[in-house]
PDB file of N, CA and C in Angstrom:
ATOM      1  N   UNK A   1     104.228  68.503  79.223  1.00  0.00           N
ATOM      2  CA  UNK A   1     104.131  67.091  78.895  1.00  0.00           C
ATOM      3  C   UNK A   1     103.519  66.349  80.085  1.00  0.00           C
ATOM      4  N   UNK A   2     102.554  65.090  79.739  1.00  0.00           N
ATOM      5  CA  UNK A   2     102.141  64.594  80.907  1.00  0.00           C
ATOM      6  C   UNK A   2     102.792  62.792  81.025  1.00  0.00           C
ATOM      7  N   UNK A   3     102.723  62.075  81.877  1.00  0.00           N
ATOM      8  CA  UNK A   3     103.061  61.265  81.896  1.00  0.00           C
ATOM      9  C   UNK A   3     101.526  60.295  81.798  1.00  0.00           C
ATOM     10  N   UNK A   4     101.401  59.295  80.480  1.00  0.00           N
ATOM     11  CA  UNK A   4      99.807  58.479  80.496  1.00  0.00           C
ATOM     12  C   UNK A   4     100.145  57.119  80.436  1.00  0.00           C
ATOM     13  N   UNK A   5      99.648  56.321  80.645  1.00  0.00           N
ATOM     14  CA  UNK A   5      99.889  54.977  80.529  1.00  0.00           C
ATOM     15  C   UNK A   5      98.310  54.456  80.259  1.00  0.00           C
ATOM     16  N   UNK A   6      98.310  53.246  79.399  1.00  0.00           N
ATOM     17  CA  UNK A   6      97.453  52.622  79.411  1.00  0.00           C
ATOM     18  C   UNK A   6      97.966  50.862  79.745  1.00  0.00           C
ATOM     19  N   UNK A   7      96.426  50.311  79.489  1.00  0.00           N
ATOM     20  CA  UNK A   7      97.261  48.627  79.833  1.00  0.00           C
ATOM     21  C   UNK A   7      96.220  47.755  79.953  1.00  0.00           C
ATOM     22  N   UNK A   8      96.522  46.731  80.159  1.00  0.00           N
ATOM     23  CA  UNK A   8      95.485  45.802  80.338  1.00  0.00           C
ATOM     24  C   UNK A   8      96.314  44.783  81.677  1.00  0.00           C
ATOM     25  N   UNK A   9      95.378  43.640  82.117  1.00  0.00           N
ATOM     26  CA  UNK A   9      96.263  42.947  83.266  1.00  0.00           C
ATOM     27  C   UNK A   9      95.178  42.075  83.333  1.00  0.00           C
ATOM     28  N   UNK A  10      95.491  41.240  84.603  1.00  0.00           N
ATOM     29  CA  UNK A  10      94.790  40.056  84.841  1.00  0.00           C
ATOM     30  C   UNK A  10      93.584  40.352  85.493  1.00  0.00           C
ATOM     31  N   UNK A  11      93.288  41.457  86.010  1.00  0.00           N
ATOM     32  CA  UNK A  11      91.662  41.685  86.356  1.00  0.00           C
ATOM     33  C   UNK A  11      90.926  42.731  85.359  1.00  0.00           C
ATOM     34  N   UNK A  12      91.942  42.782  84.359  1.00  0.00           N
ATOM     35  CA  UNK A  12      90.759  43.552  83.359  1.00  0.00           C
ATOM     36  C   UNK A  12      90.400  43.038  82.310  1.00  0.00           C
ATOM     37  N   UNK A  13      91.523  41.589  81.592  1.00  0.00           N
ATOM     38  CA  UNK A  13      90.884  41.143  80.462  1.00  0.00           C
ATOM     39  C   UNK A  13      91.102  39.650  80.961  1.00  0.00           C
ATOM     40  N   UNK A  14      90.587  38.685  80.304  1.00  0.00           N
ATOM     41  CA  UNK A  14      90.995  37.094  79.645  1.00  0.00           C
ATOM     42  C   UNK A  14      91.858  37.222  79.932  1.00  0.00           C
ATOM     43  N   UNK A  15      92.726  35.984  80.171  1.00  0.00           N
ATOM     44  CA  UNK A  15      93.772  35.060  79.393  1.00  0.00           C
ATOM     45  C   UNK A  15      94.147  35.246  78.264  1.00  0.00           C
ATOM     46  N   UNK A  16      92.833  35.164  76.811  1.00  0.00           N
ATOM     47  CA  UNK A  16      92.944  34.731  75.725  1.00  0.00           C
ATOM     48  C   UNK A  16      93.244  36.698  75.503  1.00  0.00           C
ATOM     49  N   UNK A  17      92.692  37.793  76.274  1.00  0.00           N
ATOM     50  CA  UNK A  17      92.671  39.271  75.266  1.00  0.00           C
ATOM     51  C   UNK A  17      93.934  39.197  76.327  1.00  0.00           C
ATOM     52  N   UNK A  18      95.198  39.130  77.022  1.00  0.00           N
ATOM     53  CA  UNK A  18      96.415  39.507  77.506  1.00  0.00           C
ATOM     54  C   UNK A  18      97.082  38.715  76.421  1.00  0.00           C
ATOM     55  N   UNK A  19      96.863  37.233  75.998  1.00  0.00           N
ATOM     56  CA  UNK A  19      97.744  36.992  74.830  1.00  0.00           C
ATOM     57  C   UNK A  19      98.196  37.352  74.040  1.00  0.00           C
ATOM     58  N   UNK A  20      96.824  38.010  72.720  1.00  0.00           N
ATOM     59  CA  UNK A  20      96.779  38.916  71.714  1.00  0.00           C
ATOM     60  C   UNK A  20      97.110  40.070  72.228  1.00  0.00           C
ATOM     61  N   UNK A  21      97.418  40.253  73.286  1.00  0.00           N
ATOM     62  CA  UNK A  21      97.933  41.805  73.077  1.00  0.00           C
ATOM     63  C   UNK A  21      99.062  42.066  73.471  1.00  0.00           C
ATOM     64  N   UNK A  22      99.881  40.855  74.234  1.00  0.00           N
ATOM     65  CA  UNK A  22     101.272  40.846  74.231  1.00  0.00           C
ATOM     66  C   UNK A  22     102.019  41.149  73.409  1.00  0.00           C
ATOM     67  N   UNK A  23     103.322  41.708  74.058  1.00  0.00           N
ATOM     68  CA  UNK A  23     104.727  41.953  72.803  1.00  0.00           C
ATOM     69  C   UNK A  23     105.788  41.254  73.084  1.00  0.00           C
ATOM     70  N   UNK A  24     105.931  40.146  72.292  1.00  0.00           N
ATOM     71  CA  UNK A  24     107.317  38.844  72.442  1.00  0.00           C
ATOM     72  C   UNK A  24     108.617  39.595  72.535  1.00  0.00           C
ATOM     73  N   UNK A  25     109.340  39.359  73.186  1.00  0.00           N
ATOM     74  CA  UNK A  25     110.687  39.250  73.161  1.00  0.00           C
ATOM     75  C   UNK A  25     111.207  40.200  71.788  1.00  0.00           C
ATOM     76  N   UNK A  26     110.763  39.245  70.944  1.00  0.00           N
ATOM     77  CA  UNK A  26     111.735  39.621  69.650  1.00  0.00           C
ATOM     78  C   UNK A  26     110.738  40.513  69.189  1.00  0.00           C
ATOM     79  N   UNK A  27     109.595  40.973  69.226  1.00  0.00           N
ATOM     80  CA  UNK A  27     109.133  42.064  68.537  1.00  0.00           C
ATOM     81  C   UNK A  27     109.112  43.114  69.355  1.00  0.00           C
ATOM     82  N   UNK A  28     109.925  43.264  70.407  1.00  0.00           N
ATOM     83  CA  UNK A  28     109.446  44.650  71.352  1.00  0.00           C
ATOM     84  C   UNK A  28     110.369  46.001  70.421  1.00  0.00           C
ATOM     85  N   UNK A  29     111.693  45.567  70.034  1.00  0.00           N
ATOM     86  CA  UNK A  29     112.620  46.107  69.373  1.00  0.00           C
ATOM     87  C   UNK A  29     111.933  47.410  67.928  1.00  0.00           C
ATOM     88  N   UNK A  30     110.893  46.514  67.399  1.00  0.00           N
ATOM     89  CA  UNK A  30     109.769  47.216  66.400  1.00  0.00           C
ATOM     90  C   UNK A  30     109.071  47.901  66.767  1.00  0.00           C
ATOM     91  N   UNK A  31     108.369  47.422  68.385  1.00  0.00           N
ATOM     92  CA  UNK A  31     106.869  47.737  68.507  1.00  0.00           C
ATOM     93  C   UNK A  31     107.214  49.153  69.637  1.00  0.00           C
ATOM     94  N   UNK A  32     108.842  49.389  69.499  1.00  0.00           N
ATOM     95  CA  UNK A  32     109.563  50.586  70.417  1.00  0.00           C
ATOM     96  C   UNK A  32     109.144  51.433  69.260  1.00  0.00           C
ATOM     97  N   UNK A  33     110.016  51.034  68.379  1.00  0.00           N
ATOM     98  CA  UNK A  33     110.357  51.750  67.334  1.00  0.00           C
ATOM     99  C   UNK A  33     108.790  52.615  66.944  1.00  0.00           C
ATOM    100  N   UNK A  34     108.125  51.667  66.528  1.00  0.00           N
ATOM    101  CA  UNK A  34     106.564  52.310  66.035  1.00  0.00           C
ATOM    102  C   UNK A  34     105.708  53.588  67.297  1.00  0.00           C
ATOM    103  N   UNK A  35     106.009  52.879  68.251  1.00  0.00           N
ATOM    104  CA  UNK A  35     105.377  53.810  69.227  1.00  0.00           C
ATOM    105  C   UNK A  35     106.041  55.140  69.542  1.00  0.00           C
ATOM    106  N   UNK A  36     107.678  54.852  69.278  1.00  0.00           N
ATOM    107  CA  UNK A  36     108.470  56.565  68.987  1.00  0.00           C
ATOM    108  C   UNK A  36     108.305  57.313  67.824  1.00  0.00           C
ATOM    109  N   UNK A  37     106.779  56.326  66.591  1.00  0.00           N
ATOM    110  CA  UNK A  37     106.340  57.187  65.629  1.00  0.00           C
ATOM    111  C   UNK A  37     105.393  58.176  66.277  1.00  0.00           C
ATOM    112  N   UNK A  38     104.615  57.892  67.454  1.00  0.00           N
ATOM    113  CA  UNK A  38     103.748  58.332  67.547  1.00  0.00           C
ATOM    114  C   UNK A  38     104.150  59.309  69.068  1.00  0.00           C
ATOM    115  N   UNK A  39     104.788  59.150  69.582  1.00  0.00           N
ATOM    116  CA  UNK A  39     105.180  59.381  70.951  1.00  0.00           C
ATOM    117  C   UNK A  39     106.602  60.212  70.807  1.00  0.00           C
ATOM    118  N   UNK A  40     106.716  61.241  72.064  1.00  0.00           N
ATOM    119  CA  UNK A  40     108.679  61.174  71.956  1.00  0.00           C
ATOM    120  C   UNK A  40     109.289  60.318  72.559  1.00  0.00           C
ATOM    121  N   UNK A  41     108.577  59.458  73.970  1.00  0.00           N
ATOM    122  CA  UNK A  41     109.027  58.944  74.809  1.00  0.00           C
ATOM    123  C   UNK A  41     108.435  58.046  75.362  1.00  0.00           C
ATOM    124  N   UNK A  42     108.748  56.879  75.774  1.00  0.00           N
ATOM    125  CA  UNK A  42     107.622  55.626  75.917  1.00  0.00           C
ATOM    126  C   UNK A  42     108.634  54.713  76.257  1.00  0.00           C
ATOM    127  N   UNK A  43     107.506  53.665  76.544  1.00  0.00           N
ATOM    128  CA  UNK A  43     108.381  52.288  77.136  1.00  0.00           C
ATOM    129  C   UNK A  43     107.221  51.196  77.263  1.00  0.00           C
ATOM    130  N   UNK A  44     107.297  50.238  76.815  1.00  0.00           N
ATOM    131  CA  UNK A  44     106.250  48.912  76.752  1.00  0.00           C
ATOM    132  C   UNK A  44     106.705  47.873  78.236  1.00  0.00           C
ATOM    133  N   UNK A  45     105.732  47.558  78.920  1.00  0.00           N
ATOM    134  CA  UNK A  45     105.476  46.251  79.864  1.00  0.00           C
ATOM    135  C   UNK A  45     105.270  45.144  79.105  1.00  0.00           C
ATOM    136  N   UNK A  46     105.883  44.589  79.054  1.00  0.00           N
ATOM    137  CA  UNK A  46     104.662  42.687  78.247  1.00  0.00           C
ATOM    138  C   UNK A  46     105.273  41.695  79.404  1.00  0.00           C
ATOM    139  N   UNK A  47     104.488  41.178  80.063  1.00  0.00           N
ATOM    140  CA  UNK A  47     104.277  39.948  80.770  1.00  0.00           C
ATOM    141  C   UNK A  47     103.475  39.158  80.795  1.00  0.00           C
ATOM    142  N   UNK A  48     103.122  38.069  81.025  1.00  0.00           N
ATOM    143  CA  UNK A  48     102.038  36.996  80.921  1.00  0.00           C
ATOM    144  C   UNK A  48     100.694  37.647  81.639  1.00  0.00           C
ATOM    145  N   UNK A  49     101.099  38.415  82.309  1.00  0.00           N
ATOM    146  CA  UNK A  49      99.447  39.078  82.972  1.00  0.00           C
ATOM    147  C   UNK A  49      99.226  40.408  82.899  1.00  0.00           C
ATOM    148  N   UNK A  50     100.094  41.396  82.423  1.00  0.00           N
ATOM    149  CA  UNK A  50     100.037  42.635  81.782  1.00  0.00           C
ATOM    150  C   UNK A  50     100.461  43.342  80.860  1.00  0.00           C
ATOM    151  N   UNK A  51     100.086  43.832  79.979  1.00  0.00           N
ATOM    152  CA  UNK A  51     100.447  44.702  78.883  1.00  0.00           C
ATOM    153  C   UNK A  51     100.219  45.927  79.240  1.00  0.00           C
ATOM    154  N   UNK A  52     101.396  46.835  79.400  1.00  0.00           N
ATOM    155  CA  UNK A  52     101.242  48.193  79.814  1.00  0.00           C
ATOM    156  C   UNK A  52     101.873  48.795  78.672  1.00  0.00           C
ATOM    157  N   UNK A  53     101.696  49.889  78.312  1.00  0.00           N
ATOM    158  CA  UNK A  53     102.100  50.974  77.292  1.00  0.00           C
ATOM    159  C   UNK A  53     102.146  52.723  78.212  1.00  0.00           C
ATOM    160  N   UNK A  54     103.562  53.129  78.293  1.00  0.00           N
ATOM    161  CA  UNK A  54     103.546  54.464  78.929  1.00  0.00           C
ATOM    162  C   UNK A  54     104.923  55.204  78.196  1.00  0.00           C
ATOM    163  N   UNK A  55     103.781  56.636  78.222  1.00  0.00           N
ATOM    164  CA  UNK A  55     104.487  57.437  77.049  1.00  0.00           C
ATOM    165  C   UNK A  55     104.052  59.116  77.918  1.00  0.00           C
ATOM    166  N   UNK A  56     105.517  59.959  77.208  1.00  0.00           N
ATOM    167  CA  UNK A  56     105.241  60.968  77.394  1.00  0.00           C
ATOM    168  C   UNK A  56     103.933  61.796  76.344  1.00  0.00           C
ATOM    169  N   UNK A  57     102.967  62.799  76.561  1.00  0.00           N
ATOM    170  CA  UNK A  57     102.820  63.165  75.826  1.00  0.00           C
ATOM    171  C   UNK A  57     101.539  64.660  76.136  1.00  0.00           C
ATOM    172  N   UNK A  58     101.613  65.510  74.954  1.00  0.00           N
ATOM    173  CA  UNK A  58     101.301  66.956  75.666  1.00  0.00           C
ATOM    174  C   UNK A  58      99.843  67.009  75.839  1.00  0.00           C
ATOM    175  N   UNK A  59      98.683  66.086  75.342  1.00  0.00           N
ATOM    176  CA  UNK A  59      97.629  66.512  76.094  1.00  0.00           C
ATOM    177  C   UNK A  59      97.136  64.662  76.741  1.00  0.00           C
ATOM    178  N   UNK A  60      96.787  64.616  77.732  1.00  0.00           N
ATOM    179  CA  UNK A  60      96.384  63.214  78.242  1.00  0.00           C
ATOM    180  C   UNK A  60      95.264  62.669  77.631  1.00  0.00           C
ATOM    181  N   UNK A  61      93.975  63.528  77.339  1.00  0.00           N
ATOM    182  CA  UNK A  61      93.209  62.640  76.409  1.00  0.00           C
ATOM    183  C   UNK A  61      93.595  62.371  75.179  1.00  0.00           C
ATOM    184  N   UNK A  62      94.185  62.651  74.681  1.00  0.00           N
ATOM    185  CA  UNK A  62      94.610  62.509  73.115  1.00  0.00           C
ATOM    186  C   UNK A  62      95.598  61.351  73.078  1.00  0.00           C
ATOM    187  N   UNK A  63      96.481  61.696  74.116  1.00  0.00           N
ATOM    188  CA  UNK A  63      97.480  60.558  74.305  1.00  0.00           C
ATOM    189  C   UNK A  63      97.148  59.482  74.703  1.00  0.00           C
ATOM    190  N   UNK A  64      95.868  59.086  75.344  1.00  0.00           N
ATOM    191  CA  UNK A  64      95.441  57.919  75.709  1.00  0.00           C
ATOM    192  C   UNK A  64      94.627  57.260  74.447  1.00  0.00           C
ATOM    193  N   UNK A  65      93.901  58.152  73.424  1.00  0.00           N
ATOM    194  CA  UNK A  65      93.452  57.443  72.502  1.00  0.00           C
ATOM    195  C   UNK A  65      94.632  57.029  71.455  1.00  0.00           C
ATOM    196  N   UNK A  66      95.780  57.488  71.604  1.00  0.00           N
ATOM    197  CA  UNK A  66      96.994  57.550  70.662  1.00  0.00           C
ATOM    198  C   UNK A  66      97.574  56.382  71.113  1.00  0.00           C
ATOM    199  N   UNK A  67      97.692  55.661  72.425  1.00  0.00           N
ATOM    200  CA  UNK A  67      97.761  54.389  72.843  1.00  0.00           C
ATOM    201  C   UNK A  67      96.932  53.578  73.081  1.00  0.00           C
ATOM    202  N   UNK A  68      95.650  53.604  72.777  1.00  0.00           N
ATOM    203  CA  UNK A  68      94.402  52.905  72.605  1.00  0.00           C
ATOM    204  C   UNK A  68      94.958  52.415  70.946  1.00  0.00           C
ATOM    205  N   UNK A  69      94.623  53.031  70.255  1.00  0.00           N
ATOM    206  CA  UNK A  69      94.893  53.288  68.674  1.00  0.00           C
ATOM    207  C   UNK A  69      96.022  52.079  68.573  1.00  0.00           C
ATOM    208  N   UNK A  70      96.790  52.302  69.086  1.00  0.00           N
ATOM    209  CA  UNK A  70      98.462  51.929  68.778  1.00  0.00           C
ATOM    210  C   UNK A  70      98.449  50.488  69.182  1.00  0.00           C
ATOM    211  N   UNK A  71      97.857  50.133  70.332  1.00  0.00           N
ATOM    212  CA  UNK A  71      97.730  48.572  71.056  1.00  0.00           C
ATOM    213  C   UNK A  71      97.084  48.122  69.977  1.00  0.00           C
ATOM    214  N   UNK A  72      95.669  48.259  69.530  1.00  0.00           N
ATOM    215  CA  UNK A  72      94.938  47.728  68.808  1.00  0.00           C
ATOM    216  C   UNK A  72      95.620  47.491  67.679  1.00  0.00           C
ATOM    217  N   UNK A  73      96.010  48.272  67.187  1.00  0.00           N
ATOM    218  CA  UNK A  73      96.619  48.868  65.353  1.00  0.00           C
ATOM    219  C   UNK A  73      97.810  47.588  65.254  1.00  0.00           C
ATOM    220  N   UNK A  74      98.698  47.780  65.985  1.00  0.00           N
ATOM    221  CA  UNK A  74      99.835  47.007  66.659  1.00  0.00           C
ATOM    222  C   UNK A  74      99.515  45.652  66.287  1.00  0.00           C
ATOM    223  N   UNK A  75      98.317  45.044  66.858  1.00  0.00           N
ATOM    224  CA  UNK A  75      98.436  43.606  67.189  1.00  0.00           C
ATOM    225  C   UNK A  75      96.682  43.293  65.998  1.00  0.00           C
ATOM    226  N   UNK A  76      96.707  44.099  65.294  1.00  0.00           N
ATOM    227  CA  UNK A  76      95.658  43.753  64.189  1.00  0.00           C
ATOM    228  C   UNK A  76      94.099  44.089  64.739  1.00  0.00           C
ATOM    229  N   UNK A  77      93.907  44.614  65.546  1.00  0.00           N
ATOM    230  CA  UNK A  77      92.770  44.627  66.278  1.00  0.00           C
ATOM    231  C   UNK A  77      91.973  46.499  66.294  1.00  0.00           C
ATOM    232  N   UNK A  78      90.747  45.868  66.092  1.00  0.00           N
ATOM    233  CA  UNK A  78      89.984  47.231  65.827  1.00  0.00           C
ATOM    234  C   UNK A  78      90.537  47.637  67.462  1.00  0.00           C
ATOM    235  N   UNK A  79      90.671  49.141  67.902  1.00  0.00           N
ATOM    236  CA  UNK A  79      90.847  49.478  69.182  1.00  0.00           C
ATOM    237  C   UNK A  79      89.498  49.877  69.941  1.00  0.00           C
ATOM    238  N   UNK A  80      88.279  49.500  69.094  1.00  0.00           N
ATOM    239  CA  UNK A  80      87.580  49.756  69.893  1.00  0.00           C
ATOM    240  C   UNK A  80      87.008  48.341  70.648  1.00  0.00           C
ATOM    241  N   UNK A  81      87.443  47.255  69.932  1.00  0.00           N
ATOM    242  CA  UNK A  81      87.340  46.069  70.471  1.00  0.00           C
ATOM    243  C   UNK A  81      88.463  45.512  71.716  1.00  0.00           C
ATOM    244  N   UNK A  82      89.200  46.741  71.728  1.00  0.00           N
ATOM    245  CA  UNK A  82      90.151  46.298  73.136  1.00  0.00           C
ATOM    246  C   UNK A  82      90.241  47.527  74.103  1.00  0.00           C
ATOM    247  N   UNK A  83      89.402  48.721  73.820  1.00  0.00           N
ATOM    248  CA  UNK A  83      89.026  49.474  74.874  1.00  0.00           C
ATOM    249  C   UNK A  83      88.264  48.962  76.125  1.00  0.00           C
ATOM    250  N   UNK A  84      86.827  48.070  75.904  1.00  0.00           N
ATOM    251  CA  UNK A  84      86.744  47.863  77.124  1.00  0.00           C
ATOM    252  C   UNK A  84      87.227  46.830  78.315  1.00  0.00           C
ATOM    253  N   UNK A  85      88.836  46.718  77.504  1.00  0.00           N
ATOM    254  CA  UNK A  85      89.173  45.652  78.615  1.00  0.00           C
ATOM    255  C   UNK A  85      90.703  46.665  79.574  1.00  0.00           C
ATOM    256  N   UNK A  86      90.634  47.335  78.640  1.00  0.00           N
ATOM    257  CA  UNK A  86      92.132  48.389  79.318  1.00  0.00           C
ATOM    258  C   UNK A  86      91.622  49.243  80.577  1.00  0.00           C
ATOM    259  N   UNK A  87      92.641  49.926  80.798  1.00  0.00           N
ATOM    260  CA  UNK A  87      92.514  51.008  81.903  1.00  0.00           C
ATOM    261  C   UNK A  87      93.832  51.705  81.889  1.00  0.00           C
ATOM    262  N   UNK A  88      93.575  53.124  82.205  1.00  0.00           N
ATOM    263  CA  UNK A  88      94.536  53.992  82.057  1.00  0.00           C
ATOM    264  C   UNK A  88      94.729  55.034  83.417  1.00  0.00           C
ATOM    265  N   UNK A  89      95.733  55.352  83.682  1.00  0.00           N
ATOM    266  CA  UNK A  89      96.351  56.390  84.335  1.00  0.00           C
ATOM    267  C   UNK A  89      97.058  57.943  83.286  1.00  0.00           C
ATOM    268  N   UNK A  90      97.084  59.048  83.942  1.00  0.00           N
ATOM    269  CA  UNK A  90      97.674  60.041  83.667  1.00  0.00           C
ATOM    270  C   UNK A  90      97.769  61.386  84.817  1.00  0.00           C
ATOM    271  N   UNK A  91      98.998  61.737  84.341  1.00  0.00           N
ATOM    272  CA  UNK A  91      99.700  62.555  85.288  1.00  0.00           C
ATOM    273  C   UNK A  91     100.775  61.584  86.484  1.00  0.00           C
ATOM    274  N   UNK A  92     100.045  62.245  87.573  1.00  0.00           N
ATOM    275  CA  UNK A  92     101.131  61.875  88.983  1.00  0.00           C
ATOM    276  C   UNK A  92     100.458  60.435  89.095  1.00  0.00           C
ATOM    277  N   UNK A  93      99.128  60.316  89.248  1.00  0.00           N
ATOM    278  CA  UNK A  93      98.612  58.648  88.993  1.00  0.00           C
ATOM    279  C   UNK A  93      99.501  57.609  88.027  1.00  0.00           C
ATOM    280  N   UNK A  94      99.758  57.895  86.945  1.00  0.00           N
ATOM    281  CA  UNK A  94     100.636  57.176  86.178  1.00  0.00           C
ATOM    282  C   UNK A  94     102.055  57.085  86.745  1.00  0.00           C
ATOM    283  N   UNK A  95     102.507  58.121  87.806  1.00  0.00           N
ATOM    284  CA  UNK A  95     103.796  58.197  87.810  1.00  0.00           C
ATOM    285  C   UNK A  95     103.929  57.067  89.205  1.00  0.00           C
ATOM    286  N   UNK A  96     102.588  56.854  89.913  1.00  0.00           N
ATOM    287  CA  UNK A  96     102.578  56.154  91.117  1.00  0.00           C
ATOM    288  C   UNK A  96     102.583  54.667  90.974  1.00  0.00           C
ATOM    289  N   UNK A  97     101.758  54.696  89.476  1.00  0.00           N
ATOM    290  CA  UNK A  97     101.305  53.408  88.897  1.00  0.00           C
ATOM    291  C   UNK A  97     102.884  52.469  88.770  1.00  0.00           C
ATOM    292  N   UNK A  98     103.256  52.808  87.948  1.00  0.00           N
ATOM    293  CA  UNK A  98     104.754  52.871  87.344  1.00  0.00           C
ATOM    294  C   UNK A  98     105.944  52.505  88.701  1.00  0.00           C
ATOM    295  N   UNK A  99     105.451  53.262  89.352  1.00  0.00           N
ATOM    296  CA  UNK A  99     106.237  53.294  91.129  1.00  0.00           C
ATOM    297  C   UNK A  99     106.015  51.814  91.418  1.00  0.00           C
ATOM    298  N   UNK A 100     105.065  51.789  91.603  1.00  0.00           N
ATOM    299  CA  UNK A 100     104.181  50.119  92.326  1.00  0.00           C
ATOM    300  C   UNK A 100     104.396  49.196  91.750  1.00  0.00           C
ATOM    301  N   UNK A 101     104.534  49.350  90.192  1.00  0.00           N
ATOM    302  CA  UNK A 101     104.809  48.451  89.256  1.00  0.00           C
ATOM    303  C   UNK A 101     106.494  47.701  89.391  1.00  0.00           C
ATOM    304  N   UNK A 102     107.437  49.165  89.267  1.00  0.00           N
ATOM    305  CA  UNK A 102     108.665  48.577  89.363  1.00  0.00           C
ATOM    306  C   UNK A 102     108.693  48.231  91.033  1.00  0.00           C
ATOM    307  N   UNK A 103     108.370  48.372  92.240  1.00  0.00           N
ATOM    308  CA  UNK A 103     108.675  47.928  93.115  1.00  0.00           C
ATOM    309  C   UNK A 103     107.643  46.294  93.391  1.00  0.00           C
ATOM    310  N   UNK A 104     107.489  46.256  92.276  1.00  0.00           N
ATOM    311  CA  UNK A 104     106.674  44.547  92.390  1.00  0.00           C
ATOM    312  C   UNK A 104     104.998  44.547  93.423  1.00  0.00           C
ATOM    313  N   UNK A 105     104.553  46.015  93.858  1.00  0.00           N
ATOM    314  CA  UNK A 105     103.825  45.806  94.749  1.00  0.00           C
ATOM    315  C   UNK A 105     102.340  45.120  93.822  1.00  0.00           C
ATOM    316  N   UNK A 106     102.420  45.605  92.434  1.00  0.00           N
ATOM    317  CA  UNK A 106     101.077  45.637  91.847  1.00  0.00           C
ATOM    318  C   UNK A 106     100.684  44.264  90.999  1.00  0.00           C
ATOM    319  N   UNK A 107     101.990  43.028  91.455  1.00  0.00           N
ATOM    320  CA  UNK A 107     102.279  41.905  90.646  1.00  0.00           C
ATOM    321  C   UNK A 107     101.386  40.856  91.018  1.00  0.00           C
ATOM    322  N   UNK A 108     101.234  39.622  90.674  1.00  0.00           N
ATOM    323  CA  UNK A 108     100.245  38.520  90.991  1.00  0.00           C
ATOM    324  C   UNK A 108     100.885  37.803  92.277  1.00  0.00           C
ATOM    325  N   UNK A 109     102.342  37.679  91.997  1.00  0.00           N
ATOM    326  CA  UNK A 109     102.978  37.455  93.156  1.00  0.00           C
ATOM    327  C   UNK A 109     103.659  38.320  93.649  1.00  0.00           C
ATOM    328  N   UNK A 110     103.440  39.115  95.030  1.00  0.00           N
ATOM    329  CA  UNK A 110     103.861  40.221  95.968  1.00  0.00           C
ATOM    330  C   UNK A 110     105.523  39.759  95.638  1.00  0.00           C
ATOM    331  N   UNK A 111     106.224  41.325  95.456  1.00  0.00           N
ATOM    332  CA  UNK A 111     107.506  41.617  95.285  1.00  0.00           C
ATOM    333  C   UNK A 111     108.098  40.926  93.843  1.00  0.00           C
ATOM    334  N   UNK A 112     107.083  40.532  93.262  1.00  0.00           N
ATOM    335  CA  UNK A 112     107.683  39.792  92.206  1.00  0.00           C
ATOM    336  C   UNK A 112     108.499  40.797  90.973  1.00  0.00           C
ATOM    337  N   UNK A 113     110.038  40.611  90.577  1.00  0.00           N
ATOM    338  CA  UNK A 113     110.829  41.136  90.067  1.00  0.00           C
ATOM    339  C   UNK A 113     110.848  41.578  88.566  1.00  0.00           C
ATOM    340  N   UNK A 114     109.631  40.704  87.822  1.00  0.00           N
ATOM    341  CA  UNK A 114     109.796  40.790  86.098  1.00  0.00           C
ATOM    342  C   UNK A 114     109.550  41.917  85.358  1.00  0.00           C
ATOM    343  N   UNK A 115     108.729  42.894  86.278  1.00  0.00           N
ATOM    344  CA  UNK A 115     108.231  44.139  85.657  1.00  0.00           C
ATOM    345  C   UNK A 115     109.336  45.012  85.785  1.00  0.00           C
ATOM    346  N   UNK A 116     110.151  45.080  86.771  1.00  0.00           N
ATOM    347  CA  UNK A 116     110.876  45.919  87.628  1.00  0.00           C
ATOM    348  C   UNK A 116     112.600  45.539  86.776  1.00  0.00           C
ATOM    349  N   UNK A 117     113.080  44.592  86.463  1.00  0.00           N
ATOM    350  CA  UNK A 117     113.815  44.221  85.130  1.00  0.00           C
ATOM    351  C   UNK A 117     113.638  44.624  84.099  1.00  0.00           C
ATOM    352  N   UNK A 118     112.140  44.899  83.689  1.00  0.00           N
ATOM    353  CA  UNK A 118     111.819  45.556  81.989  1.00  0.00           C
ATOM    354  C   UNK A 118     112.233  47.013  82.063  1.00  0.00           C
ATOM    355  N   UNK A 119     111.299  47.591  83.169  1.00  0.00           N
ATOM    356  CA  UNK A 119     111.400  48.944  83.280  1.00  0.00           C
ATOM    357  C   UNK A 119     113.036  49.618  83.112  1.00  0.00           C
ATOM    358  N   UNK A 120     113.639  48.523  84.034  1.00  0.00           N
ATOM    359  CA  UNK A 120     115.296  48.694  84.118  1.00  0.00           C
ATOM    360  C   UNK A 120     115.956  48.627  82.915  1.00  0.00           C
ATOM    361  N   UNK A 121     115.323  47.834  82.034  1.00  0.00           N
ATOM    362  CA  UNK A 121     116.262  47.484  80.841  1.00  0.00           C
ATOM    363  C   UNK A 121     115.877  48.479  80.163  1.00  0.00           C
ATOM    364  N   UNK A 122     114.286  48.999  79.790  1.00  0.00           N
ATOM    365  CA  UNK A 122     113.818  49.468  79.009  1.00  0.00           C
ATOM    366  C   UNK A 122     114.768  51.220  79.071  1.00  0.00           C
TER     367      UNK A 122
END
């Protein structure tokens, strides 16, 4: 199994493509659920400046179009119209990504706590 993540953030899309591709509060509960259709293991980011999606899964290219697919599909959107704003990690890169993330290093504001709460809750 590898560890992949995909995502989007504030230097890869808009304002307006981090909106549409956010997951509210009250729909993360579903949008778990749907992605453990496709995944065994996963966990969603949604914050005002990133949408991350990271999942276990056994081959990394496949799994990255399987969360390409899923963001798009998810929020009504062809996925090839929100490929070129994402970016992805897999393997030990994803596992570093994820590192940086919960320790706030990779946030808009240095040490900032909101990602590092999801991950926790999630």
């Amino acid at each position: 199994m590898q560890l992949v993540l995909i995502g989007v953030h504030q230097r890869s899309a808009p304002l307006a493509v981090r909106e549409r591709l956010a997951f509210g509060a009250a729909d993360l509960p579903a949008a778990l659920a749907g992605l453990r259709e496709r995944v065994d293991e996963g966990f969603i980011i949604s914050t005002c400046n990133r949408v991350e999606i990271c999942a276990l899964v056994a081959d990394a290219e496949q799994g990255r179009g399987s969360l390409l697919r899923y963001l798009g599909e998810w929020h009504g959107l062809d996925p090839a119209d929100v490929a070129p704003y994402t970016y992805s990690y897999a393997g030990e890169d994803a596992g570093r990504h994820v590192h940086r993330l919960a320790a706030g290093l990779d946030a808009v504001v240095l040490r900032e706590d909101e990602i590092g709460a999801q991950i926790k809750k999630g």
